[in-house]
C-alpha atoms as a PDB file:
ATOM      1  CA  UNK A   1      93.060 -27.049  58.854  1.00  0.00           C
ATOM      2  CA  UNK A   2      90.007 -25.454  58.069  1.00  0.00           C
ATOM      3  CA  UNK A   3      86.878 -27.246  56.729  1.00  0.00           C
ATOM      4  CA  UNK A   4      84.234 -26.562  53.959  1.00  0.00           C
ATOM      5  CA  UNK A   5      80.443 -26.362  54.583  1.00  0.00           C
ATOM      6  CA  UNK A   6      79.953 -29.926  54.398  1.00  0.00           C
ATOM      7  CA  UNK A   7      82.897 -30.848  57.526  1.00  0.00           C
ATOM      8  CA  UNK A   8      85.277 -32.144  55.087  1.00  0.00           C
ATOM      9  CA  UNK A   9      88.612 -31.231  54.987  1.00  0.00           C
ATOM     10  CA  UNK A  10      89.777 -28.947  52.860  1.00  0.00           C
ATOM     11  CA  UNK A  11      93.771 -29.544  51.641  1.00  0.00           C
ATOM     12  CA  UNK A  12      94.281 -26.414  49.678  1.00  0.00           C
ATOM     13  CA  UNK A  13      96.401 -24.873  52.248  1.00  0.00           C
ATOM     14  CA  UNK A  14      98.554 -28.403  52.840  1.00  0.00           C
ATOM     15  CA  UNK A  15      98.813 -28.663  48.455  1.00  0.00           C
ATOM     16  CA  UNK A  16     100.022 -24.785  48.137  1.00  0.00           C
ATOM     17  CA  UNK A  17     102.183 -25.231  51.894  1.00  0.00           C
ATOM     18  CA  UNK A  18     104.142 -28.619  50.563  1.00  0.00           C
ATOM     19  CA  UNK A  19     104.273 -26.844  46.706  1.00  0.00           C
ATOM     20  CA  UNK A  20     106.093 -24.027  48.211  1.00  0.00           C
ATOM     21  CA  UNK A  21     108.561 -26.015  49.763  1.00  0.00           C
ATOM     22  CA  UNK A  22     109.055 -28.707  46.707  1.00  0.00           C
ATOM     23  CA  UNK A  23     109.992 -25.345  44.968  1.00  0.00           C
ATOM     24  CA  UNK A  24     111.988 -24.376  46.771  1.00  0.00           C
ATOM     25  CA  UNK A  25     114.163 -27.243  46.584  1.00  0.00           C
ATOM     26  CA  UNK A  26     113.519 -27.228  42.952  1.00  0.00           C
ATOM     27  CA  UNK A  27     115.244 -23.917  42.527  1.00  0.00           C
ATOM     28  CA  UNK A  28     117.976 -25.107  44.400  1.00  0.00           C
ATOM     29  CA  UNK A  29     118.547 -28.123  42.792  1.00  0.00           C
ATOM     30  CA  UNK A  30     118.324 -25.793  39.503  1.00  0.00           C
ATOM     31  CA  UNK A  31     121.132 -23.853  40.656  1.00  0.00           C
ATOM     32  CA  UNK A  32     123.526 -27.345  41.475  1.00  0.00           C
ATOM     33  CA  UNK A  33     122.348 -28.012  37.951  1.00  0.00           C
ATOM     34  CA  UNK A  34     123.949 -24.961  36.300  1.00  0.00           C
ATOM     35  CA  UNK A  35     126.868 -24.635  38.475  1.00  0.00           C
ATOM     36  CA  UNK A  36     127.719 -28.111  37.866  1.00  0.00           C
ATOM     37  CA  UNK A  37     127.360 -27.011  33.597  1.00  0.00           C
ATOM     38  CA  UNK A  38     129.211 -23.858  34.509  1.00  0.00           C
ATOM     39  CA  UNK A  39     132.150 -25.802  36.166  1.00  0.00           C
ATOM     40  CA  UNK A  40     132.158 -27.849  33.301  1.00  0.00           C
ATOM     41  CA  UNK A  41     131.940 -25.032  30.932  1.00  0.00           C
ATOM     42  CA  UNK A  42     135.392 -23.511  32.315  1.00  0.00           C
ATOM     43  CA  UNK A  43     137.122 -26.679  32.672  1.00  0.00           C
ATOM     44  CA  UNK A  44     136.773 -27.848  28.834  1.00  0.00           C
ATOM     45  CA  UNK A  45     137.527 -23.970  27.831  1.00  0.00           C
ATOM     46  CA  UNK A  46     140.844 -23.931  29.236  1.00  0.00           C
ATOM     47  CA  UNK A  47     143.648 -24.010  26.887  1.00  0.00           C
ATOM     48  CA  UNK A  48     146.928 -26.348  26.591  1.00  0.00           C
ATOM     49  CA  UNK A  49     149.586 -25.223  24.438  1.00  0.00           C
ATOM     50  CA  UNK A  50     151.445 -28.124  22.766  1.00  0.00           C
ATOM     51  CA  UNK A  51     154.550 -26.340  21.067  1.00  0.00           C
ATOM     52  CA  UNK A  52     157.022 -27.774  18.707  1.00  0.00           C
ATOM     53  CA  UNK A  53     160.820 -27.536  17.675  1.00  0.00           C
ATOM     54  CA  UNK A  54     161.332 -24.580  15.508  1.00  0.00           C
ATOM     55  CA  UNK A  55     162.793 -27.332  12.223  1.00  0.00           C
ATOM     56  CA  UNK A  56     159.447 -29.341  12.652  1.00  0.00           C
ATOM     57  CA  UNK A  57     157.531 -30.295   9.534  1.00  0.00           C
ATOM     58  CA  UNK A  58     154.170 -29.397   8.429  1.00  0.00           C
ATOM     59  CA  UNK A  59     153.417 -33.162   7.939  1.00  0.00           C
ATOM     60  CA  UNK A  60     154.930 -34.323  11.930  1.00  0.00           C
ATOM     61  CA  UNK A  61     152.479 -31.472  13.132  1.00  0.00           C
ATOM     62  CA  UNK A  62     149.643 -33.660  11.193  1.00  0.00           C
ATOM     63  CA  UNK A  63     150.468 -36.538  12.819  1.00  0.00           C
ATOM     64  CA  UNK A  64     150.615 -35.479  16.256  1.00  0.00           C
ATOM     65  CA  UNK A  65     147.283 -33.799  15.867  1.00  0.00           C
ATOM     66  CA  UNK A  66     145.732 -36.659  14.351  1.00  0.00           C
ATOM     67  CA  UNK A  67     147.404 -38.653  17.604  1.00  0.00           C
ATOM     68  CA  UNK A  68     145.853 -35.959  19.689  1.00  0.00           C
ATOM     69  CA  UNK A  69     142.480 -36.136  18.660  1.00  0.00           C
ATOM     70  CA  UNK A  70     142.409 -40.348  19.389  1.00  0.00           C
ATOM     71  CA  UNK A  71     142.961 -39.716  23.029  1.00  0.00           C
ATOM     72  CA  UNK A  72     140.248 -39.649  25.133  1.00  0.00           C
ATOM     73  CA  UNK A  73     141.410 -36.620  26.955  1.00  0.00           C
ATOM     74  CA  UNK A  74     141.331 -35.012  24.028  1.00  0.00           C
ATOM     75  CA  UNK A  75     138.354 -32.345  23.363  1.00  0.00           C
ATOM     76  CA  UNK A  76     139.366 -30.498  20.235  1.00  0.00           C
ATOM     77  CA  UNK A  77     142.657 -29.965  18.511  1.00  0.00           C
ATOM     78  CA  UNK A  78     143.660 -26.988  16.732  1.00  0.00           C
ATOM     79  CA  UNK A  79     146.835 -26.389  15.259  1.00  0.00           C
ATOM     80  CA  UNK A  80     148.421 -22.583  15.164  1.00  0.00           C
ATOM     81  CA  UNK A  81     151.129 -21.945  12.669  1.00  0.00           C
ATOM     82  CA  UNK A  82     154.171 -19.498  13.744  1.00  0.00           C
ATOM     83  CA  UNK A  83     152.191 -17.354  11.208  1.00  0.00           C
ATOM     84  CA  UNK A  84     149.342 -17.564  13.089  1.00  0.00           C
ATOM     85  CA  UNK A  85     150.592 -17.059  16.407  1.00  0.00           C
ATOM     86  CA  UNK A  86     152.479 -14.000  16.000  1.00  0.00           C
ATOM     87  CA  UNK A  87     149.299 -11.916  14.387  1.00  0.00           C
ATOM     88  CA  UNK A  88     147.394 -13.284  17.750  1.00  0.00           C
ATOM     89  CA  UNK A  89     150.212 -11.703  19.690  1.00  0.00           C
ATOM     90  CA  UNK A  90     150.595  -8.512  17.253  1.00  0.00           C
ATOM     91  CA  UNK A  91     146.353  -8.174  18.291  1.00  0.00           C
ATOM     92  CA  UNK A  92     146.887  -8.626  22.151  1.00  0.00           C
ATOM     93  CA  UNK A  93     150.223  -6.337  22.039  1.00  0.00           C
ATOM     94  CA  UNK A  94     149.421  -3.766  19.556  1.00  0.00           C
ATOM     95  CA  UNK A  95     152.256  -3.664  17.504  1.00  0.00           C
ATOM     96  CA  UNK A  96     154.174  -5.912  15.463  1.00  0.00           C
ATOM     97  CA  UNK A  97     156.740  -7.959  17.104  1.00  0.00           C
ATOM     98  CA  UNK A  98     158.830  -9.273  13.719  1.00  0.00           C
ATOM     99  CA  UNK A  99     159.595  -5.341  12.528  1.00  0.00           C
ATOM    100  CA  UNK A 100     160.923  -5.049  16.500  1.00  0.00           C
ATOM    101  CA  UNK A 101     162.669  -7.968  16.965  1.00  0.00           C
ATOM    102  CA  UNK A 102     163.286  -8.793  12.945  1.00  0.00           C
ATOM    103  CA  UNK A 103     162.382 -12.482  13.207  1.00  0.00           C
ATOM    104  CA  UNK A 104     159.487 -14.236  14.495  1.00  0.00           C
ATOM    105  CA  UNK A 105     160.518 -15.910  17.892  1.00  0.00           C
ATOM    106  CA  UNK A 106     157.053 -17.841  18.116  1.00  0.00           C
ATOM    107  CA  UNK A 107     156.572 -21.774  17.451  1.00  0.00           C
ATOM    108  CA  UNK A 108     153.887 -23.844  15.781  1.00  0.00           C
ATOM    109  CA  UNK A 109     151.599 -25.417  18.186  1.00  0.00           C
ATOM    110  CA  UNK A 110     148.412 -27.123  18.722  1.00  0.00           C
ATOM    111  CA  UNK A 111     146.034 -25.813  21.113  1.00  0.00           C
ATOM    112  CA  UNK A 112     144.036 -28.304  23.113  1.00  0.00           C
ATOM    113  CA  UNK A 113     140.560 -28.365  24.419  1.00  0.00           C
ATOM    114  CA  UNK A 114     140.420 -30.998  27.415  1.00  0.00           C
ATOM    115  CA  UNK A 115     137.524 -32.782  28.661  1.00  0.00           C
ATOM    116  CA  UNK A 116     136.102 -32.329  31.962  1.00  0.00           C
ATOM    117  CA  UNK A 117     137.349 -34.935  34.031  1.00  0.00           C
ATOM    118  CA  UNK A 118     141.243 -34.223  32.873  1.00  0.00           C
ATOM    119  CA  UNK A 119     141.384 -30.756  33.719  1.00  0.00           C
ATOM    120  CA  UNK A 120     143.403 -31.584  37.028  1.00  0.00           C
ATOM    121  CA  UNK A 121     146.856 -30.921  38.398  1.00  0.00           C
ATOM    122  CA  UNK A 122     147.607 -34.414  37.991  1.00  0.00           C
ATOM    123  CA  UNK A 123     146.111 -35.522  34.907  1.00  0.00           C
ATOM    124  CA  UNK A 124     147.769 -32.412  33.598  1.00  0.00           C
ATOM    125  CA  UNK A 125     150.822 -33.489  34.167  1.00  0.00           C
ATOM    126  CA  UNK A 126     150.467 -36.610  32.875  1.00  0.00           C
ATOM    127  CA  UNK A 127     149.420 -35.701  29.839  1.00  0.00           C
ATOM    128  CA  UNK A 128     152.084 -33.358  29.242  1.00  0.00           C
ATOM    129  CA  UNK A 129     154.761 -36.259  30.576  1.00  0.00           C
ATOM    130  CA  UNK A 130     153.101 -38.343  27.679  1.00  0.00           C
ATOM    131  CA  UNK A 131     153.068 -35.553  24.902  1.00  0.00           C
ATOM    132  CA  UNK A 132     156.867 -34.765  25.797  1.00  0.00           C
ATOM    133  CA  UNK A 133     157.493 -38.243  24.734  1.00  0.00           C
ATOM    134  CA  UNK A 134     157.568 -37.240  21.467  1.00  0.00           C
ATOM    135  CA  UNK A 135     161.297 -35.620  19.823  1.00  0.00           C
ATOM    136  CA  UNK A 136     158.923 -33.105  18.191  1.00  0.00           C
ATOM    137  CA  UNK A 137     157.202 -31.541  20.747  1.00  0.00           C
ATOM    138  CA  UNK A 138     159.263 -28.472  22.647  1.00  0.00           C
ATOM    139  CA  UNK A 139     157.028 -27.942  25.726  1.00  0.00           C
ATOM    140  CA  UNK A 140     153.472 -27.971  26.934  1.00  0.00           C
ATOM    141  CA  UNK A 141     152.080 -25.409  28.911  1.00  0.00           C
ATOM    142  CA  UNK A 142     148.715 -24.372  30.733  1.00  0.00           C
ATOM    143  CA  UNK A 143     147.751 -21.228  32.917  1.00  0.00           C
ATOM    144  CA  UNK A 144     148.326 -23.309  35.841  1.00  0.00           C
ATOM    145  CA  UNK A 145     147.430 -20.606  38.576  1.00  0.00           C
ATOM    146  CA  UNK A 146     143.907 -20.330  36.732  1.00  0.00           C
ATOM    147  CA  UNK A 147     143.717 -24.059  37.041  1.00  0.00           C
ATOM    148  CA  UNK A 148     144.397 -24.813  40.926  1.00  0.00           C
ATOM    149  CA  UNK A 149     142.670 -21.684  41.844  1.00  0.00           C
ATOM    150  CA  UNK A 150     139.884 -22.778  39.426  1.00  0.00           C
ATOM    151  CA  UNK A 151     139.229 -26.222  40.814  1.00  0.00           C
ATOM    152  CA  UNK A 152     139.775 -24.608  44.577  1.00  0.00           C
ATOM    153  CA  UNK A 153     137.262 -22.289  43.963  1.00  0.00           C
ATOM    154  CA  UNK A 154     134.663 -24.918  42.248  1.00  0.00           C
ATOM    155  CA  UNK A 155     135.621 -27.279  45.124  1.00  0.00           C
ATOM    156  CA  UNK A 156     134.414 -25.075  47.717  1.00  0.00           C
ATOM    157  CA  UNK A 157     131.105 -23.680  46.009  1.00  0.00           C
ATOM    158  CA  UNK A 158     130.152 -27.186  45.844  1.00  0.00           C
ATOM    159  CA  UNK A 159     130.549 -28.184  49.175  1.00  0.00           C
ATOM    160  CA  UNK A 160     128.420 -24.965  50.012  1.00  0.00           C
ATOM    161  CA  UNK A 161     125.599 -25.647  47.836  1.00  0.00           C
ATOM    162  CA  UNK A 162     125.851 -29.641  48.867  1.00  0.00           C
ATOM    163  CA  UNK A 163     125.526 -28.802  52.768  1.00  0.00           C
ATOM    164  CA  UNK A 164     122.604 -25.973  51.773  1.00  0.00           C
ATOM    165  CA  UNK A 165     121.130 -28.949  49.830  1.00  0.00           C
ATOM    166  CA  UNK A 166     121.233 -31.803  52.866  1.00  0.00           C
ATOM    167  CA  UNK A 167     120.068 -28.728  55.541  1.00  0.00           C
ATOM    168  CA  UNK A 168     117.333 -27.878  53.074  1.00  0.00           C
ATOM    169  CA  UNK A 169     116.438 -31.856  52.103  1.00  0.00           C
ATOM    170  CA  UNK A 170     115.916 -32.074  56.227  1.00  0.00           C
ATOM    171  CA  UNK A 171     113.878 -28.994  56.205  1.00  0.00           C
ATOM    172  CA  UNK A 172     111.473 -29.520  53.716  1.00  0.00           C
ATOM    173  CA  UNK A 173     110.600 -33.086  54.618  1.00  0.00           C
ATOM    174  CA  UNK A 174     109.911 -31.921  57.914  1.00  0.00           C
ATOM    175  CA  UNK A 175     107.706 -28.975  56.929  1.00  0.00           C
ATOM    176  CA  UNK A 176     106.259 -30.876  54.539  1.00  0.00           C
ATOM    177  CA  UNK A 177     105.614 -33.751  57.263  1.00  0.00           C
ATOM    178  CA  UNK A 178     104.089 -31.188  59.610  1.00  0.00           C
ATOM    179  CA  UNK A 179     101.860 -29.372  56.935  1.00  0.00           C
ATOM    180  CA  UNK A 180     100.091 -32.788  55.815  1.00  0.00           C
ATOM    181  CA  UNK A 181      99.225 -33.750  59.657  1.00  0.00           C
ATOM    182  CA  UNK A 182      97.767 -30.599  60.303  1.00  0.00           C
ATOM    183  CA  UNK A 183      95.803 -30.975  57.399  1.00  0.00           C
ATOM    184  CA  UNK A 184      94.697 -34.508  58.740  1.00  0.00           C
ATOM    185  CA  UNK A 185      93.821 -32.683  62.114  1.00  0.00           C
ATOM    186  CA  UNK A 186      90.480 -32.054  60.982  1.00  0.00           C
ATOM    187  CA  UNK A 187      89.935 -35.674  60.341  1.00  0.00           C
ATOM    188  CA  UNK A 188      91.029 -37.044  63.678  1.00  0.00           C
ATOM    189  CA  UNK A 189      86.934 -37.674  64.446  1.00  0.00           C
ATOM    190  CA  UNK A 190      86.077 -39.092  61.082  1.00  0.00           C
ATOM    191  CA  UNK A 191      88.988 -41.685  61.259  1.00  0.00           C
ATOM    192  CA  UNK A 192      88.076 -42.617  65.032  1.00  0.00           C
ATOM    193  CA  UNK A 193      83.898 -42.847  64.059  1.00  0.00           C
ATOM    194  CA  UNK A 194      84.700 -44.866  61.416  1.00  0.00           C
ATOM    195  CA  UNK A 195      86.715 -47.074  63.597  1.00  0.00           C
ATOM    196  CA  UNK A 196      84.355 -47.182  66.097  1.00  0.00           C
ATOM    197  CA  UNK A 197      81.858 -48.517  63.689  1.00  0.00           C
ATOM    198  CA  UNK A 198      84.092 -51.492  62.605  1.00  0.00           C
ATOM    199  CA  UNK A 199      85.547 -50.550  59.957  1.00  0.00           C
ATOM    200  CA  UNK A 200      89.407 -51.852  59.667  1.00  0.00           C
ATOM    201  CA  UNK A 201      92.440 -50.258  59.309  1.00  0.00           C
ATOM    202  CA  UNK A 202      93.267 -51.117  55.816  1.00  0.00           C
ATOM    203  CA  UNK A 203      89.669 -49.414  55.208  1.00  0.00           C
ATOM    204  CA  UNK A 204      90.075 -46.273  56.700  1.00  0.00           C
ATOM    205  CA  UNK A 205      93.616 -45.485  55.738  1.00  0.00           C
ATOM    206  CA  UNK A 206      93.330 -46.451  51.779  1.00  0.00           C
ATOM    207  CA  UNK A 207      90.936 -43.318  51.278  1.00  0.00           C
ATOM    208  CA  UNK A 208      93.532 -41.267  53.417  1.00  0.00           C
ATOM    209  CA  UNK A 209      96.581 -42.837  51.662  1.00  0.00           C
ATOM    210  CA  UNK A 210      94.520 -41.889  47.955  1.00  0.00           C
ATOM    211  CA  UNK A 211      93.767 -38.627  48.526  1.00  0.00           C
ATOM    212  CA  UNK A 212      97.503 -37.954  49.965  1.00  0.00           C
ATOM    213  CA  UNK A 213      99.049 -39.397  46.570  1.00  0.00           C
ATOM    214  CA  UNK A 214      96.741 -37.303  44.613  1.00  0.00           C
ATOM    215  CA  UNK A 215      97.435 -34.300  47.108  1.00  0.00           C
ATOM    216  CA  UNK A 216     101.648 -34.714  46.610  1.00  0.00           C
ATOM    217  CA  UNK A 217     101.426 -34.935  42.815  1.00  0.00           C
ATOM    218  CA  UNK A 218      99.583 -31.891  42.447  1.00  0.00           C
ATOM    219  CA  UNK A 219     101.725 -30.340  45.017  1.00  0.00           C
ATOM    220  CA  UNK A 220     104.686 -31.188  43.209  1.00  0.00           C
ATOM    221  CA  UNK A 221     103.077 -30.070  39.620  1.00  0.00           C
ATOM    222  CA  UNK A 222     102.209 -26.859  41.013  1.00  0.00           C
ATOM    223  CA  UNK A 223     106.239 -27.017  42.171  1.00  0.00           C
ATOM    224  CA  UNK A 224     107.285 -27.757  38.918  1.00  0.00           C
ATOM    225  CA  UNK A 225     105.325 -25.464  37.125  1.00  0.00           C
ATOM    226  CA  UNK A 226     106.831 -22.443  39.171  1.00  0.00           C
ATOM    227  CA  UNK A 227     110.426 -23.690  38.805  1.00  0.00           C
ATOM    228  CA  UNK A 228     109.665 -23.807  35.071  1.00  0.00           C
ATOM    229  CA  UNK A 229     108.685 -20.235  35.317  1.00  0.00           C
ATOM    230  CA  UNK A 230     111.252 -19.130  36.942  1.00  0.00           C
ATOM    231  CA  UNK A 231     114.302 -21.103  34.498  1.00  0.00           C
ATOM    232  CA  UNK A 232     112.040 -19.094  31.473  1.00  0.00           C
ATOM    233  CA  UNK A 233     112.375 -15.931  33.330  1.00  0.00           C
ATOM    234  CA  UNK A 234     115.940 -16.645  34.117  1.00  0.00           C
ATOM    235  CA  UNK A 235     116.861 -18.008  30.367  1.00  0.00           C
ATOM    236  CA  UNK A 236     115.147 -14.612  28.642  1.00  0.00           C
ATOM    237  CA  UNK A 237     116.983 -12.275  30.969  1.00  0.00           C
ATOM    238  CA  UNK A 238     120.395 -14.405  30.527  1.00  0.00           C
ATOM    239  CA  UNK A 239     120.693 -16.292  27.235  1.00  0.00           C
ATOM    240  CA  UNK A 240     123.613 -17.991  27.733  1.00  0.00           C
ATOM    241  CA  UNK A 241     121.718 -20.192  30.614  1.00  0.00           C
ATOM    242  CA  UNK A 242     120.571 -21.915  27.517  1.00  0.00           C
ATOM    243  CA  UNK A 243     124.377 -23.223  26.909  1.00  0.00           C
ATOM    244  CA  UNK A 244     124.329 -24.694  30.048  1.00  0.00           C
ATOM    245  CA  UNK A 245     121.034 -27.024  30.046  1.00  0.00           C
ATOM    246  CA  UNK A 246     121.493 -30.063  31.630  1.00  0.00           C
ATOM    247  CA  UNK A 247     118.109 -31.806  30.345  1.00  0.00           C
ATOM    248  CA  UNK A 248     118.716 -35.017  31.619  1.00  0.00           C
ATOM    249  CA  UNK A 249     119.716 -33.772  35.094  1.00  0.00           C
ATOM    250  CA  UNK A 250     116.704 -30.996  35.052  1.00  0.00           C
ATOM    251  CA  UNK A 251     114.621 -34.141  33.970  1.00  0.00           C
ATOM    252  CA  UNK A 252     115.971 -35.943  36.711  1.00  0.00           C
ATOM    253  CA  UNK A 253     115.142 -32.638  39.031  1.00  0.00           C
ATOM    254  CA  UNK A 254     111.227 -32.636  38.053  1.00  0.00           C
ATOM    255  CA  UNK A 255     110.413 -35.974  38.860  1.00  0.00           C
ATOM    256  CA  UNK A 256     112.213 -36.540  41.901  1.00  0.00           C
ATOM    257  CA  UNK A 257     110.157 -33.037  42.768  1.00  0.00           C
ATOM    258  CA  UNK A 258     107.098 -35.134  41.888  1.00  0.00           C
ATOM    259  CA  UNK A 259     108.276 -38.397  43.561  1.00  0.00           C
ATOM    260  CA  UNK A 260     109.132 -36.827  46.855  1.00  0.00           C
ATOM    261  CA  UNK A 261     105.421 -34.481  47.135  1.00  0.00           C
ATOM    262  CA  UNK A 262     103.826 -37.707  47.325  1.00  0.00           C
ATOM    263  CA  UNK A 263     106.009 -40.314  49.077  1.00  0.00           C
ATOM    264  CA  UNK A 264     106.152 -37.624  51.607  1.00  0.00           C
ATOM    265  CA  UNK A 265     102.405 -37.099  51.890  1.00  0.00           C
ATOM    266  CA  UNK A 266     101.432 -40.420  51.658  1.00  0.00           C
ATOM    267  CA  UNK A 267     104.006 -41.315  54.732  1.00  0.00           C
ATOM    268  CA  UNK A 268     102.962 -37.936  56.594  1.00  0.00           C
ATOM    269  CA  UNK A 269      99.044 -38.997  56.037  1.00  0.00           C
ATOM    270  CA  UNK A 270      99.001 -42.623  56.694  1.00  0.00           C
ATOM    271  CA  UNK A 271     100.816 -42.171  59.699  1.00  0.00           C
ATOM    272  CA  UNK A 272      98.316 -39.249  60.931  1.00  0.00           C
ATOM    273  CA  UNK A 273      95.607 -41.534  60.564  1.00  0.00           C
ATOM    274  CA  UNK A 274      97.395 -44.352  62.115  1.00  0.00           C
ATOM    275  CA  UNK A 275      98.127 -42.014  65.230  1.00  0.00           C
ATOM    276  CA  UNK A 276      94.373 -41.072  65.655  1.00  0.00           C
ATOM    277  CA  UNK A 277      93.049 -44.829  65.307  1.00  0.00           C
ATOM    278  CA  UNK A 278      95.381 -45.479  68.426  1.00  0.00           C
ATOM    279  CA  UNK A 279      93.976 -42.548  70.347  1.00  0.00           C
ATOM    280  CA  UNK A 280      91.440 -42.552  72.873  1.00  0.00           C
ATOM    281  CA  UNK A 281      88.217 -40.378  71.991  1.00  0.00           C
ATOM    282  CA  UNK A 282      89.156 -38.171  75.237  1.00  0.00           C
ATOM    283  CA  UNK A 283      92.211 -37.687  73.471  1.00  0.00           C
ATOM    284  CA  UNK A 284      90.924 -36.245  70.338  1.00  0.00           C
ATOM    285  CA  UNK A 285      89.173 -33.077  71.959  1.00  0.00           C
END
């Protein structure tokens, strides 16, 4: 590490070298962020059709949509009227499918917005096994090929991004490890004069330790300021990033970007300066 005019150490290079990596991890961590609000996203957009018998009354289709909307699986309920239904299928078709056929062959139904956690093979098909428990209720149906190649897909990105994130974690703390002792390189003959003078360890490393806590927080605000650049950037060229904010887990993001600039330092630094104290002076040149 280079050092000013004065032979003290200058950390500039170790700040900017640990801020680079911090954002880079920042970024990533960003990107689990969204992809965990975009998986989440799809799942509660999906769409369960909950059809009834063709005789069923206006006032039973109430009732099951007011039992609907108690259940905890339960997102949003909409009902869809025979009415209803067959101008959604005139728009999609093009045409008009009561002057072909001469009746309307559709059903009343209530379309169902799931939470999250429910949108599942299994909890699909207990739902449905519970819904069919009613006499009212004809069938239930959901794009299931959407669903198992959805979950496949979402199941696979993560374990991608999760094994990029440990590989990355591992990588970072080491560079981050090796920038802050080559930063304490230029020290090695301060900490060993000052030892030789009698000066104890406590004494020599709390300076060290200081300057490394100050060092990883503005490491990591200098991290967090260019992640925060880069979500604006992203956010004004792609508005609908904005629908998928996760504040809690970006919260969650910054400061662990802050926490882990200067627990890393301070471990990096204190155990430089421990390492030079046990040298011998030959050793240092």
């Amino acid at each position: 590490m280079a050092t000013g005019k004065k032979g003290k150490p200058t950390y500039f290079n170790a700040i900017m070298g640990v801020a680079l990596v911090l954002f880079l991890i920042g970024v990533l961590g960003w990107l689990l962020i969204n992809g965990r609000a975009l998986s989440r996203a799809f799942k509660e957009d999906l769409e369960v059709n909950v059809d009834f018998h063709d005789n069923v009354t206006d006032e039973s289709v109430n009732k099951m949509q007011a039992i609907l909307l108690k259940q905890p699986f339960v997102r949003e309920a909409r009902i869809i009227t025979k009415e209803e239904a067959v101008k959604m299928e005139n728009q999609v078709e093009g045409g008009n499918m009561i002057d072909f056929l001469g009746y309307n062959p559709l059903f009343t139904s209530i379309s169902l917005k799931l939470n999250e956690e429910y949108v599942n093979k299994d909890s699909l098909n207990k739902i449905k096994k519970f819904m069919l428990q009613s006499n009212v209720v004809r069938d239930v149906t959901w794009p299931n090929n959407v669903v198992d190649q959805m979950n496949s897909n979402l199941r696979k990105i993560g374990i991608i991004l999760g094994g990029i994130s440990i590989v990355l974690l591992i990588v970072v703390i080491f560079l981050i490890d090796n920038t802050v002792r080559l930063a304490m390189f230029s020290s090695r003959f301060i900490i060993k004069t000052m030892q030789m003078v009698g000066a104890t360890r406590s004494f020599i490393t709390r300076p060290f330790d200081l300057r490394a806590f100050i060092n990883g927080l503005i490491s990591g605000v200098v991290a967090v300021i260019g992640l925060w650049v880069v979500i604006s950037f992203a956010n004004a060229q792609l508005p609908v990033l904005k629908t998928l904010t996760e504040p809690v887990l970006l919260t969650f993001l910054i400061i662990s970007m802050l926490v882990l600039g200067i627990i890393i330092s301070m471990i990096s630094t204190h155990r430089s300066v421990v390492k030079y104290l046990k040298m011998h002076v030959d050793d240092l040149y």
